[in-house]
C-alpha atoms as a PDB file:
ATOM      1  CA  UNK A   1      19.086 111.376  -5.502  1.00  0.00           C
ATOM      2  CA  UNK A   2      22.721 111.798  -4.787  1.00  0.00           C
ATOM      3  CA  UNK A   3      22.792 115.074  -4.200  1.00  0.00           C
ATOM      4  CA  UNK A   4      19.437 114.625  -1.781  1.00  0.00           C
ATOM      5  CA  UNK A   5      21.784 111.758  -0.004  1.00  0.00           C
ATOM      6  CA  UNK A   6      24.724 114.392   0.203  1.00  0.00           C
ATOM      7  CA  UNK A   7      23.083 116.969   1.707  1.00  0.00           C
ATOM      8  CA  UNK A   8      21.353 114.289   4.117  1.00  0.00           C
ATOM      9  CA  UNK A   9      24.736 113.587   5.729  1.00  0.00           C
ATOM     10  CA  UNK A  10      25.645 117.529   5.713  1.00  0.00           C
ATOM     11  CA  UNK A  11      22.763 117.787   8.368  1.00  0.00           C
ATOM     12  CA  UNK A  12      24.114 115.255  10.601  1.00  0.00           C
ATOM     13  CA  UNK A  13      27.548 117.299  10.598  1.00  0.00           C
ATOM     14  CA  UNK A  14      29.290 114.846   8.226  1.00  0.00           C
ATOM     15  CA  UNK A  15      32.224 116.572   6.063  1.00  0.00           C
ATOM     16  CA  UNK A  16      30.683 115.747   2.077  1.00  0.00           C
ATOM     17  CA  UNK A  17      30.324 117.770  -1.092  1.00  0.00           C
ATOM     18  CA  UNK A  18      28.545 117.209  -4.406  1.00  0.00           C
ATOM     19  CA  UNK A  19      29.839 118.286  -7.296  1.00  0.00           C
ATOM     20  CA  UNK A  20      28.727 117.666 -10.864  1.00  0.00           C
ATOM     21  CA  UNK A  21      30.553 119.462 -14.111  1.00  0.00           C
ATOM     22  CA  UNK A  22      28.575 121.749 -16.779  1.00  0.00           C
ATOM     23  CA  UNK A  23      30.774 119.897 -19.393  1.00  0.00           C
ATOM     24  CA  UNK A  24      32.030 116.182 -20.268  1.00  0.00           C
ATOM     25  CA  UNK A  25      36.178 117.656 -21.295  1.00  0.00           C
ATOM     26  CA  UNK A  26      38.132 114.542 -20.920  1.00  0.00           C
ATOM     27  CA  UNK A  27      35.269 111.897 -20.761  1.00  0.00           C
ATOM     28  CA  UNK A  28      35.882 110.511 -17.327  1.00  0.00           C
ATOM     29  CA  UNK A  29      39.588 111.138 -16.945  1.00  0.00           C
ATOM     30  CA  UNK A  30      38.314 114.771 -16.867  1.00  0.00           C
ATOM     31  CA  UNK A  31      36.017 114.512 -14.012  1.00  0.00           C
ATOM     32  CA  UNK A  32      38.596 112.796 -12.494  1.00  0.00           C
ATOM     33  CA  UNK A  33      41.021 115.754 -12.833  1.00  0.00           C
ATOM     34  CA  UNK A  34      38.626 118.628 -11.981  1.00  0.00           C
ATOM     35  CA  UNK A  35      37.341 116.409  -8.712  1.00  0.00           C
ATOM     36  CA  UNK A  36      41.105 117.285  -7.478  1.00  0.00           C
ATOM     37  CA  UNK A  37      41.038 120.356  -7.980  1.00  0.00           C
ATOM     38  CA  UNK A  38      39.248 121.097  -4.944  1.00  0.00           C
ATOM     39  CA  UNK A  39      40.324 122.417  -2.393  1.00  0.00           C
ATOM     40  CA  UNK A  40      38.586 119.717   0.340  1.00  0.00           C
ATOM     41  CA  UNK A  41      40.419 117.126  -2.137  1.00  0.00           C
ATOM     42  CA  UNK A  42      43.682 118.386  -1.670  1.00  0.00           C
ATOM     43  CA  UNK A  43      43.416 118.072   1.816  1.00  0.00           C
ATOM     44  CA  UNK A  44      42.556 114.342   1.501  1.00  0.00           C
ATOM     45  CA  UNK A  45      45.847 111.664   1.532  1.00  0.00           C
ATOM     46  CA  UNK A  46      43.307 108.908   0.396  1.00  0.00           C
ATOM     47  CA  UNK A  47      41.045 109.107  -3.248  1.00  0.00           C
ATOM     48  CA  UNK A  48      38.483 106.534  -3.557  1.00  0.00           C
ATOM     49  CA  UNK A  49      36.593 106.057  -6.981  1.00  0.00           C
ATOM     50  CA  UNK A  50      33.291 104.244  -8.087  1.00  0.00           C
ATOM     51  CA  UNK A  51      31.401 104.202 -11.292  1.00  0.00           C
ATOM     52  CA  UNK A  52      27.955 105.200 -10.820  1.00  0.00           C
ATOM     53  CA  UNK A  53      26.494 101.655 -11.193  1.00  0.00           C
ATOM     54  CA  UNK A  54      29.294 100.518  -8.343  1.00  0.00           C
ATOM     55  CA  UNK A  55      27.329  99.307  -5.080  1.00  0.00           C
ATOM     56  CA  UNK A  56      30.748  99.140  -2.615  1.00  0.00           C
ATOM     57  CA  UNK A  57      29.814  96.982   0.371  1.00  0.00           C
ATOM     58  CA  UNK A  58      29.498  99.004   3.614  1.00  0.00           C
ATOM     59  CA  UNK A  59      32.787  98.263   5.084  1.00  0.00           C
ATOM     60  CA  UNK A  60      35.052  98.873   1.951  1.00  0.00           C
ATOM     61  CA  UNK A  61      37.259 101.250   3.180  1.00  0.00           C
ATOM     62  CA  UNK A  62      38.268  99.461   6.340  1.00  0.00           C
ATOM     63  CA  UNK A  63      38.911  96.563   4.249  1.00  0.00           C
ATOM     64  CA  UNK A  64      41.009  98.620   1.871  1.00  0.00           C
ATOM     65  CA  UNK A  65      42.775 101.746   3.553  1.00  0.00           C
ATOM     66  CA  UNK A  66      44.425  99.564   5.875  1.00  0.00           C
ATOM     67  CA  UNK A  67      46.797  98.353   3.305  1.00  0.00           C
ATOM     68  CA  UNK A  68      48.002 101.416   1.815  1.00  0.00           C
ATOM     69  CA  UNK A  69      48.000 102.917   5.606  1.00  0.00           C
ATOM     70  CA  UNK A  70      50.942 100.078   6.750  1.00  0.00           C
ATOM     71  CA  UNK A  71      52.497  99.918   3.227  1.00  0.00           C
ATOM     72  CA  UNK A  72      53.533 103.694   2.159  1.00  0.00           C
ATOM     73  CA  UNK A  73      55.560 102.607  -0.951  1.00  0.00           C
ATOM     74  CA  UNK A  74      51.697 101.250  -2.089  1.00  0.00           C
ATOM     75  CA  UNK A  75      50.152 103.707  -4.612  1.00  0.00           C
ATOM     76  CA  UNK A  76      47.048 101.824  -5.114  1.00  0.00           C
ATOM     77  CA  UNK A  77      44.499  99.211  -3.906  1.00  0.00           C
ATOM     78  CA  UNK A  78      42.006  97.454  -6.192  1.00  0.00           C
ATOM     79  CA  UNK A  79      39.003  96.201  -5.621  1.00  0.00           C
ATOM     80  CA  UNK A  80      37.146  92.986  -7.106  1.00  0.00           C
ATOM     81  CA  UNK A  81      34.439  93.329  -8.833  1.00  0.00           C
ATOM     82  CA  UNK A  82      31.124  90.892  -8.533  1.00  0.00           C
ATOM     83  CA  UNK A  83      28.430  91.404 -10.806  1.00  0.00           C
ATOM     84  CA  UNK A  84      24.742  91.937  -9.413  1.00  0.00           C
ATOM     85  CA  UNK A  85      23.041  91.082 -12.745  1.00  0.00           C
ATOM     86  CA  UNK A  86      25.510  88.121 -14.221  1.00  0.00           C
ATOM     87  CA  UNK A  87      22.378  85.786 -13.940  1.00  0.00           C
ATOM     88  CA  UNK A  88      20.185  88.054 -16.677  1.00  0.00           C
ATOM     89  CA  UNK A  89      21.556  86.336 -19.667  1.00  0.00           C
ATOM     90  CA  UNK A  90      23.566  84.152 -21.108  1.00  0.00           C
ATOM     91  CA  UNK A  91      26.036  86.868 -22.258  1.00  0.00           C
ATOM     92  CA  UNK A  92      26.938  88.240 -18.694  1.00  0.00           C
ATOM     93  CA  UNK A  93      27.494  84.956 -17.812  1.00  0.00           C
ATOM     94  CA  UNK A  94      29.697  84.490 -20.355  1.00  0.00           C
ATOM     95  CA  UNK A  95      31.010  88.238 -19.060  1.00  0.00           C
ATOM     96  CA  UNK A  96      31.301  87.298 -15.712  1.00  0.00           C
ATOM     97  CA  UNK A  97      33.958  84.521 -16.703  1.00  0.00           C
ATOM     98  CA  UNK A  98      35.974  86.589 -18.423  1.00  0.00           C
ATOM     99  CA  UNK A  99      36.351  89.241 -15.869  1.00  0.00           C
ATOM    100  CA  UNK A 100      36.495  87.104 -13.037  1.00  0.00           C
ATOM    101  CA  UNK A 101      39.919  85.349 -14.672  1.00  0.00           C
ATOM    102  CA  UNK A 102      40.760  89.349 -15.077  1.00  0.00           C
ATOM    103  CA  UNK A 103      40.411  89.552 -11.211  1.00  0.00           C
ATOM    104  CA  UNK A 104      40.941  86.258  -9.744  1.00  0.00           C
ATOM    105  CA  UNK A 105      43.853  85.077 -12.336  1.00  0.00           C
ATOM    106  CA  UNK A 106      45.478  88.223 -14.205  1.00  0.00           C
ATOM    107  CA  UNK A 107      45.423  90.914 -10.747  1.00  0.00           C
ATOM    108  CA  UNK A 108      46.050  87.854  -8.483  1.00  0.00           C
ATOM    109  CA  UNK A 109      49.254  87.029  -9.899  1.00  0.00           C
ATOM    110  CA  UNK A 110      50.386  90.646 -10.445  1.00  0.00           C
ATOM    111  CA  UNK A 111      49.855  91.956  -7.515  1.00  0.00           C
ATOM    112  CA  UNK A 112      51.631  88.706  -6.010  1.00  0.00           C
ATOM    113  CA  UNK A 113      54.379  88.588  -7.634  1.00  0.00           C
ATOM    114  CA  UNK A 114      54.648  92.778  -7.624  1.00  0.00           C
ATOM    115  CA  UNK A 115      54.490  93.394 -11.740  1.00  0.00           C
ATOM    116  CA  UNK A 116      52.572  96.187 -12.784  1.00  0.00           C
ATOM    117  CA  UNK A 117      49.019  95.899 -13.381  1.00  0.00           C
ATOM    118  CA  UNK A 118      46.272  98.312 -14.650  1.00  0.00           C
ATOM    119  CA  UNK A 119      44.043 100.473 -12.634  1.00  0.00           C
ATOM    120  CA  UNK A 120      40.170  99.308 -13.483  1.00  0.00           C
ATOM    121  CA  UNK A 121      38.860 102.633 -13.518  1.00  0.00           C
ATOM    122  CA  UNK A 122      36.279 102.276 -10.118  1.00  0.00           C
ATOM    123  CA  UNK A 123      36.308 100.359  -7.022  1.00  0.00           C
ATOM    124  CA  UNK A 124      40.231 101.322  -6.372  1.00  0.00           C
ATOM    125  CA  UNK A 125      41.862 103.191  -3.944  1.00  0.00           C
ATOM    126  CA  UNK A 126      44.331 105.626  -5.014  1.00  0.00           C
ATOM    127  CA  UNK A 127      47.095 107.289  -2.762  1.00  0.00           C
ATOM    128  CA  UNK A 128      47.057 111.073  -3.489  1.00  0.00           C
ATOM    129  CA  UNK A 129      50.659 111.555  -3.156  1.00  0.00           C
ATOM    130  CA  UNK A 130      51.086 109.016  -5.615  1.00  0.00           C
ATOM    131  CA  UNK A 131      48.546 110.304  -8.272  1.00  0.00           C
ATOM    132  CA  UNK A 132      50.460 113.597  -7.747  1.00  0.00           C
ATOM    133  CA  UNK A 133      53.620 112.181  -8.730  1.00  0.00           C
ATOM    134  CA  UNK A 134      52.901 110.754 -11.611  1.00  0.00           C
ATOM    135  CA  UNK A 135      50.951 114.286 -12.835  1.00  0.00           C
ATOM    136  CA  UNK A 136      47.527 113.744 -12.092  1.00  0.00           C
ATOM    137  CA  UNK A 137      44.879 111.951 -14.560  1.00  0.00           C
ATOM    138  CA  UNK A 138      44.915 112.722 -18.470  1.00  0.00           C
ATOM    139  CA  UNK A 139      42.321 112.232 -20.706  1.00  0.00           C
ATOM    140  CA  UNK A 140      44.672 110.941 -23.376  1.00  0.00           C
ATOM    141  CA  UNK A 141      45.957 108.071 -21.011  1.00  0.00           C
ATOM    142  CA  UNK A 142      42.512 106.905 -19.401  1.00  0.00           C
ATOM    143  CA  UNK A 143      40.330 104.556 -21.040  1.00  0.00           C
ATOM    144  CA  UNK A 144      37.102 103.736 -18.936  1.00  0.00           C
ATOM    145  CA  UNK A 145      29.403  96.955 -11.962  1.00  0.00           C
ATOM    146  CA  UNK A 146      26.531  96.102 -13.776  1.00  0.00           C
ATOM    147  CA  UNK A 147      27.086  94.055 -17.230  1.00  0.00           C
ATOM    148  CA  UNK A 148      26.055  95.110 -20.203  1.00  0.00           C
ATOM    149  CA  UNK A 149      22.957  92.880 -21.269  1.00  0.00           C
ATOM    150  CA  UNK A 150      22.673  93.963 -24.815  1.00  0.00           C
ATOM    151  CA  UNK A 151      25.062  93.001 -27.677  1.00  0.00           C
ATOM    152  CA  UNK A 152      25.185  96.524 -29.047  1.00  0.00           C
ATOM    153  CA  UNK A 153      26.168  98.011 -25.579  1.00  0.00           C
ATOM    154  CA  UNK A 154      28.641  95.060 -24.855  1.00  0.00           C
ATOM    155  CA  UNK A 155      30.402  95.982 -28.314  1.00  0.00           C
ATOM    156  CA  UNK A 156      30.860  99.893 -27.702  1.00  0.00           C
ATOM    157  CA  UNK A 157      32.140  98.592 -24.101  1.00  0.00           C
ATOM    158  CA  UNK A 158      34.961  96.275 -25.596  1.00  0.00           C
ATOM    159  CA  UNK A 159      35.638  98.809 -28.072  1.00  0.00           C
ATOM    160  CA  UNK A 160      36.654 101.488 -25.327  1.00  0.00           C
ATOM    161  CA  UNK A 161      38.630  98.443 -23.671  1.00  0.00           C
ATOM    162  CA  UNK A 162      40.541  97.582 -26.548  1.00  0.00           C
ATOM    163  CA  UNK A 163      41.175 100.725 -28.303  1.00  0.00           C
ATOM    164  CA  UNK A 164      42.185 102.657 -24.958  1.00  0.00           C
ATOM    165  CA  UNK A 165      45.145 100.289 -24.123  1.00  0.00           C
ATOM    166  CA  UNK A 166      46.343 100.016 -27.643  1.00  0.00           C
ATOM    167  CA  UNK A 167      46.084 104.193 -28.032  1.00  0.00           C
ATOM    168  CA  UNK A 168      48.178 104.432 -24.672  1.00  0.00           C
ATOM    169  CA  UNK A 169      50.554 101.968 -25.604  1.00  0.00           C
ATOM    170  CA  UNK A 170      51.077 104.465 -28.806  1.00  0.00           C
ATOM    171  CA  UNK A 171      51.386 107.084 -26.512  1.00  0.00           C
ATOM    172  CA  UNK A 172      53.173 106.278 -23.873  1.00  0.00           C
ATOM    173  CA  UNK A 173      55.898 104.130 -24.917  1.00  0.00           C
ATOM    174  CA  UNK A 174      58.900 106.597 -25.456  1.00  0.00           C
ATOM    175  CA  UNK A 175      58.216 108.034 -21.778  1.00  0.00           C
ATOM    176  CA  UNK A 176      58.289 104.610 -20.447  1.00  0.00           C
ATOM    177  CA  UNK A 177      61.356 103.802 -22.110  1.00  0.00           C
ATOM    178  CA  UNK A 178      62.736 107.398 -21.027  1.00  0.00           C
ATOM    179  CA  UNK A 179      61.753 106.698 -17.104  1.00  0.00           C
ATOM    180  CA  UNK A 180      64.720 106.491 -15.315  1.00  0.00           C
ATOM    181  CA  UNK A 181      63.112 105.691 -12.023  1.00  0.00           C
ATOM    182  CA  UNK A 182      61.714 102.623 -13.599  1.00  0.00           C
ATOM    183  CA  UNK A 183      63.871  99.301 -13.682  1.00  0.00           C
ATOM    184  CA  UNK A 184      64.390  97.624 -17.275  1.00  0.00           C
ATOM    185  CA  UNK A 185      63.027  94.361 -16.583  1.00  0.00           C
ATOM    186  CA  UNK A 186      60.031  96.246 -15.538  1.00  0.00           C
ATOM    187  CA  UNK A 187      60.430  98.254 -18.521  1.00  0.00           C
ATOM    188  CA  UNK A 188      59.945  95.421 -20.452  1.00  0.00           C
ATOM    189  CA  UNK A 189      57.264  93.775 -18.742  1.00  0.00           C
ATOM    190  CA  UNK A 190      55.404  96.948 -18.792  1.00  0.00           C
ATOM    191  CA  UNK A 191      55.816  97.142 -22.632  1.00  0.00           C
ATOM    192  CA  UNK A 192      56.383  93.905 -24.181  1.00  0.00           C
ATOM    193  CA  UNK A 193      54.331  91.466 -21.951  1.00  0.00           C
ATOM    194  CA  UNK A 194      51.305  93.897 -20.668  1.00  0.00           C
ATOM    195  CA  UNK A 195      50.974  96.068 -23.588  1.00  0.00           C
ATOM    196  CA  UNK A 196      52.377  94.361 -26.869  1.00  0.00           C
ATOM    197  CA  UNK A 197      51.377  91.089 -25.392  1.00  0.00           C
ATOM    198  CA  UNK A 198      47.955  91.219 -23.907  1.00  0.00           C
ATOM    199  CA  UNK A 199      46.146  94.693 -24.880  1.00  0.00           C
ATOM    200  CA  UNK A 200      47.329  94.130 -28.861  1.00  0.00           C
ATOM    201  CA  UNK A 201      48.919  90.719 -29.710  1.00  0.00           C
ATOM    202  CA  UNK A 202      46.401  88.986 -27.980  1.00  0.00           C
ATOM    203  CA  UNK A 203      43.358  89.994 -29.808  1.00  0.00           C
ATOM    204  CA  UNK A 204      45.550  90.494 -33.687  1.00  0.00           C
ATOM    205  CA  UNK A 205      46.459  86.796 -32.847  1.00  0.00           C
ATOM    206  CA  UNK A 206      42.591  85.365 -31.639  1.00  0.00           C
ATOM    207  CA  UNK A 207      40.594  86.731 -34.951  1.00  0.00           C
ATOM    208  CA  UNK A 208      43.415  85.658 -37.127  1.00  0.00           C
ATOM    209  CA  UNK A 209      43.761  82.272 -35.710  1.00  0.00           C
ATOM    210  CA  UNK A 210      39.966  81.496 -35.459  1.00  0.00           C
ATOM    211  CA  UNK A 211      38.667  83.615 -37.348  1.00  0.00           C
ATOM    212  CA  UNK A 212      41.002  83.152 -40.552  1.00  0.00           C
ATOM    213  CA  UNK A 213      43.094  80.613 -40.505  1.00  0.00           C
ATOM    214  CA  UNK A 214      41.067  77.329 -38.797  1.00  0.00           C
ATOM    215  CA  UNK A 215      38.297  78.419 -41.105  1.00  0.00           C
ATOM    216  CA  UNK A 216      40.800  78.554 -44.257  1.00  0.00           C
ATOM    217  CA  UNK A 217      42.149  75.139 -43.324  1.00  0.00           C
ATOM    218  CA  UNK A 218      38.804  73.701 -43.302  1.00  0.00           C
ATOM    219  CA  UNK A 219      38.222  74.758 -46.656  1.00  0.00           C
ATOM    220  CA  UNK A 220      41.379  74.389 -47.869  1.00  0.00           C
ATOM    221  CA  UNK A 221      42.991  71.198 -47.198  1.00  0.00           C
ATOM    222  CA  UNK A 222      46.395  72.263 -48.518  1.00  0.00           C
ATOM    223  CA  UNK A 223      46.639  74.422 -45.177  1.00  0.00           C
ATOM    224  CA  UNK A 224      48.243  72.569 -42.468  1.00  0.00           C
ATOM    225  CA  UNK A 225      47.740  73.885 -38.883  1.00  0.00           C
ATOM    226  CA  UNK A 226      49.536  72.186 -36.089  1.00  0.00           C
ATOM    227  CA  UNK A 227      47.213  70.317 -33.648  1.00  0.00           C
ATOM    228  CA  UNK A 228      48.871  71.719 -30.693  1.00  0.00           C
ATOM    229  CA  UNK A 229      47.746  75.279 -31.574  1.00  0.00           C
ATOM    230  CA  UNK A 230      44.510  74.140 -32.793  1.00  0.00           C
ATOM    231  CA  UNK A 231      43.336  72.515 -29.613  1.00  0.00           C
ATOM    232  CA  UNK A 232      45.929  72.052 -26.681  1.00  0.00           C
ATOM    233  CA  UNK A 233      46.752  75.419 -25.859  1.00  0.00           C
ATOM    234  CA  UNK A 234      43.338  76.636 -26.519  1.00  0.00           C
ATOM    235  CA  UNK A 235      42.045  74.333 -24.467  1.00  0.00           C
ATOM    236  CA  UNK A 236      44.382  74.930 -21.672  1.00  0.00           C
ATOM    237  CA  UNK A 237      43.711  78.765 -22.302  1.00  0.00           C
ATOM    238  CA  UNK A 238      39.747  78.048 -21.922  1.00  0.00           C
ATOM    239  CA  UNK A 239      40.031  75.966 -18.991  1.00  0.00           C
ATOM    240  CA  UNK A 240      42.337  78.611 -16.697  1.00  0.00           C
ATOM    241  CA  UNK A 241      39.863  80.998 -17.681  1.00  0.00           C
ATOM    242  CA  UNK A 242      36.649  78.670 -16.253  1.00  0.00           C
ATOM    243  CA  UNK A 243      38.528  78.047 -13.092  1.00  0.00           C
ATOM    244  CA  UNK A 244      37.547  81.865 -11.725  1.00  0.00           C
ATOM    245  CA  UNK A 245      34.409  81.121 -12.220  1.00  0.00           C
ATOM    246  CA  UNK A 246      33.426  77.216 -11.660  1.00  0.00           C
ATOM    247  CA  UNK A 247      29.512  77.451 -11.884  1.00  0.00           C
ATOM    248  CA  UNK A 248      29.760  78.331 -15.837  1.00  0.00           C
ATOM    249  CA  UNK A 249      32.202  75.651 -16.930  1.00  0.00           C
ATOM    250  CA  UNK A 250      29.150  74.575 -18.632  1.00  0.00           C
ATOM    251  CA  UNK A 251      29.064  77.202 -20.642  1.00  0.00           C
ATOM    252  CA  UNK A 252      32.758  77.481 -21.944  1.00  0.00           C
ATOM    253  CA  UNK A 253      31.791  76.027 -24.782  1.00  0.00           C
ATOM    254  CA  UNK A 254      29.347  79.252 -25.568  1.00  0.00           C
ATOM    255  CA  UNK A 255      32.533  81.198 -24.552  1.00  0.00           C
ATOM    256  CA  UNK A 256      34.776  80.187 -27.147  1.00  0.00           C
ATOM    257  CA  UNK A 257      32.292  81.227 -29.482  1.00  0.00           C
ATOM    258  CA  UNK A 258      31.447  84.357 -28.300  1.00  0.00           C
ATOM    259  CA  UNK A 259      35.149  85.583 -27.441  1.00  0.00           C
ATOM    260  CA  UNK A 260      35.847  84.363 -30.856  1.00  0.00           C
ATOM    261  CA  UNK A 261      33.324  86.637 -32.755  1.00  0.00           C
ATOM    262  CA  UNK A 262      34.147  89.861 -30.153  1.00  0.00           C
ATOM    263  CA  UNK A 263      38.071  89.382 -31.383  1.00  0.00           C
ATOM    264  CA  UNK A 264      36.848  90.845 -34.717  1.00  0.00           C
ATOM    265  CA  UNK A 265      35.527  93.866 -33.194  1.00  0.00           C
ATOM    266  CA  UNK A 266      38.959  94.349 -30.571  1.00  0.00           C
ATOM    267  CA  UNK A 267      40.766  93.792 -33.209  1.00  0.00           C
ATOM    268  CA  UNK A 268      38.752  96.634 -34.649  1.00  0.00           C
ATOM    269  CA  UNK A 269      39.072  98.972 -31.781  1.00  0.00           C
ATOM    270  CA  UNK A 270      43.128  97.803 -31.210  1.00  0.00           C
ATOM    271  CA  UNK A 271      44.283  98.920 -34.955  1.00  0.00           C
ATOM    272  CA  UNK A 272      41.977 102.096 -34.249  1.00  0.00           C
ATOM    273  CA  UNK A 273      43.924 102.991 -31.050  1.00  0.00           C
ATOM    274  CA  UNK A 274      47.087 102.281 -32.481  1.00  0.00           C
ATOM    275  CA  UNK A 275      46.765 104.605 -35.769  1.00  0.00           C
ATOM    276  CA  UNK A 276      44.626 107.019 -34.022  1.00  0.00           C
ATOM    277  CA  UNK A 277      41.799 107.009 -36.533  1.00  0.00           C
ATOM    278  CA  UNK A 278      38.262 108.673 -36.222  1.00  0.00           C
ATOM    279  CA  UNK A 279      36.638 106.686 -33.615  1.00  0.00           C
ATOM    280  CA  UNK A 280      39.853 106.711 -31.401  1.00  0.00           C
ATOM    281  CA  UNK A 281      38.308 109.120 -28.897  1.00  0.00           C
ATOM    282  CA  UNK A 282      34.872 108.168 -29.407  1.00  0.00           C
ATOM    283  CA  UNK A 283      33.379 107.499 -25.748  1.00  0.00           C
ATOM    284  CA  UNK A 284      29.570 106.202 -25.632  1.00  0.00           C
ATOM    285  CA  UNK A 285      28.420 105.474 -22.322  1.00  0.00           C
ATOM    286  CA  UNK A 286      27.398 101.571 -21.857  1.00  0.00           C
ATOM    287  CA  UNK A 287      24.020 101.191 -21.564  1.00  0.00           C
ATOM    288  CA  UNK A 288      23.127  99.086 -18.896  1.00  0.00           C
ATOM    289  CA  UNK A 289      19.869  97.096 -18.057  1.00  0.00           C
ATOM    290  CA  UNK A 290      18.386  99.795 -16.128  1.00  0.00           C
ATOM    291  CA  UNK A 291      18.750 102.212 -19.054  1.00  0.00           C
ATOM    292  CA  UNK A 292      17.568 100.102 -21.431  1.00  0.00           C
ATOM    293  CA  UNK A 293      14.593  99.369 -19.812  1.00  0.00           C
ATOM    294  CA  UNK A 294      14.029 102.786 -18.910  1.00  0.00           C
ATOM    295  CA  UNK A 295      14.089 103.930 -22.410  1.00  0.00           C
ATOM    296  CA  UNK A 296      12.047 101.357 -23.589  1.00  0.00           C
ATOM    297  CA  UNK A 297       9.409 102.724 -21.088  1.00  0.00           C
ATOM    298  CA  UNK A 298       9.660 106.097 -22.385  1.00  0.00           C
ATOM    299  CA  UNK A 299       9.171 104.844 -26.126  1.00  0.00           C
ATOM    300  CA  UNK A 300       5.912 102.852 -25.210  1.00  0.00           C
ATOM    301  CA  UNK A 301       4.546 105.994 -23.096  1.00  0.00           C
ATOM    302  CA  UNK A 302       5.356 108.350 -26.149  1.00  0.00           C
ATOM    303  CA  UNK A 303       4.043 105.925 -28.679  1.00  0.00           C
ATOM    304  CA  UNK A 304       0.598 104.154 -29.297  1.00  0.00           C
ATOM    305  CA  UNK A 305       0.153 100.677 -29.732  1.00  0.00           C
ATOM    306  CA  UNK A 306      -1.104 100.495 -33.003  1.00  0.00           C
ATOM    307  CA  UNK A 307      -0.229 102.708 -36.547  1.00  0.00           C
ATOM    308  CA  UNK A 308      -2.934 102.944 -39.357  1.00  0.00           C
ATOM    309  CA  UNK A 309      -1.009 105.405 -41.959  1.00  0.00           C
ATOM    310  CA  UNK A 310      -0.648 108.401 -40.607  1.00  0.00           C
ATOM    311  CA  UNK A 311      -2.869 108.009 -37.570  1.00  0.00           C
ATOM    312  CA  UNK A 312      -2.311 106.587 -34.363  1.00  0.00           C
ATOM    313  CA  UNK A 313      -4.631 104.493 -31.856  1.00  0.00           C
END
């Protein structure tokens, strides 16, 4: 279908190219690098990149180009993501509060107050000069919108999220701290508050805390927890989070629970990416709604209805 739309706009004179790879070397950091190496790429001062399942709105780039256009010391604009499906289920609503405090909270402030935040992998605009500077994408420093709508795709989704950031932290630290165009307050924030902090701490501290310790002091009086940690700062934590996303502050209550039992599994994926075990390059593609429903089309047009032994009806 792309390809069909591609060479739709070749016929009307317009300058595109499709290219797919024969090979899936470095997951999506590696498309990413062997995209530049084209020659029509090279010529380009602006890269623009979109997931698949990314529907930009018609006018993205004049919304977006501008900025890096008037600002050359800008290496990158990001876009905000809205969900098309966040009204499926009760767990992409629960998503869609989480990432929209990501976007309207975490990016917001960073990019206001000019700290360093992360590139989301799609719906970003990347100067090329910039990308060149800093040597181009790696596949052992990238870690990859519809929602996920099934528990099982949701999990190998926040496993990539968590383990990524936690394996580049690993990796990356000593050439951070080695940079000597980099300042060392922004050293530090880079390393202490958006790495240690918020892609490690942050989910070591959630499973233990909920997950351990409130459930050991229930059942154990002899362990003392202080209130404050037990219910004002969480609460103050869940209610910044509700305020990107005001319609589901009715349902913070089912987010507490369910970011409570996914900070087992980051936790998971965090330790994995920091000691580099097995699964610390494993990269399954989320399965989305349209996949899953696609699959479960095939299985019913492959399979009969009803099994007596070994014959079916």
């Amino acid at each position: 279908m792309v390809e069909m739309e591609c060479q739709s706009w070749v016929s009307k004179g317009i300058n595109i190219h499709y290219q797919v790879r024969d090979n899936r070397k470095g997951y999506k950091a590696g498309a990413l690098k062997e995209g530049l190496k084209h020659d029509y790429a090279k010529q380009c001062e602006y890269v623009v990149i979109f997931d698949a399942d990314f529907q930009p709105e018609p006018d993205f780039l004049t919304q977006t180009i501008p900025f890096l256009h008037h600002n050359p010391e800008l290496a990158l604009v990001q876009g905000r993501w809205k969900f098309v499906n966040s009204n499926d289920c009760l767990m992409t609503r629960i998503q869609e509060i989480s990432l929209n405090y990501h976007f309207k909270v975490e990016q917001e402030f960073g990019s206001i107050t000019y700290a360093f935040f992360g590139f989301n992998g799609t719906a970003g605009v990347w100067r090329m000069a910039a990308l060149d500077e800093a040597g181009g994408w790696k596949d052992r420093t990238t870690v990859k919108n519809e929602l996920p709508s099934v528990l099982k795709a949701y999990r190998y989704q926040q496993h990539r999220w968590s383990c990524g950031p936690a394996n580049l932290f690993r990796k990356m630290i000593f050439e951070i701290m080695r940079n000597n165009r980099v300042t060392v307050w922004k050293k530090i924030y880079v390393l202490y508050s958006f790495f240690f902090v918020r892609k490690i701490v942050a989910h070591i501290v959630a499973f233990t805390l909920y997950c351990i310790m409130i459930p050991a002091s229930v059942l154990v009086p002899e362990v003392m927890i202080p209130t404050w940690s037990t219910i004002y700062i969480p609460t103050i934590i869940t209610l910044i989070n509700a305020t990107g996303t005001p319609r589901s502050f009715y349902l913070v209550v089912f987010w507490v629970l369910f970011e409570n039992v996914m900070s087992l599994h980051r936790t998971k994926a965090t330790f994995i990416g920091l000691f580099e075990t097995q699964r610390v390059n494993e990269w399954v593609v989320t399965e989305k709604h349209g996949d899953a429903t696609r699959h479960k089309t095939e299985l019913q047009q492959t399979q009969s209805r009803f099994k007596i032994g070994e014959r079916y009806i």
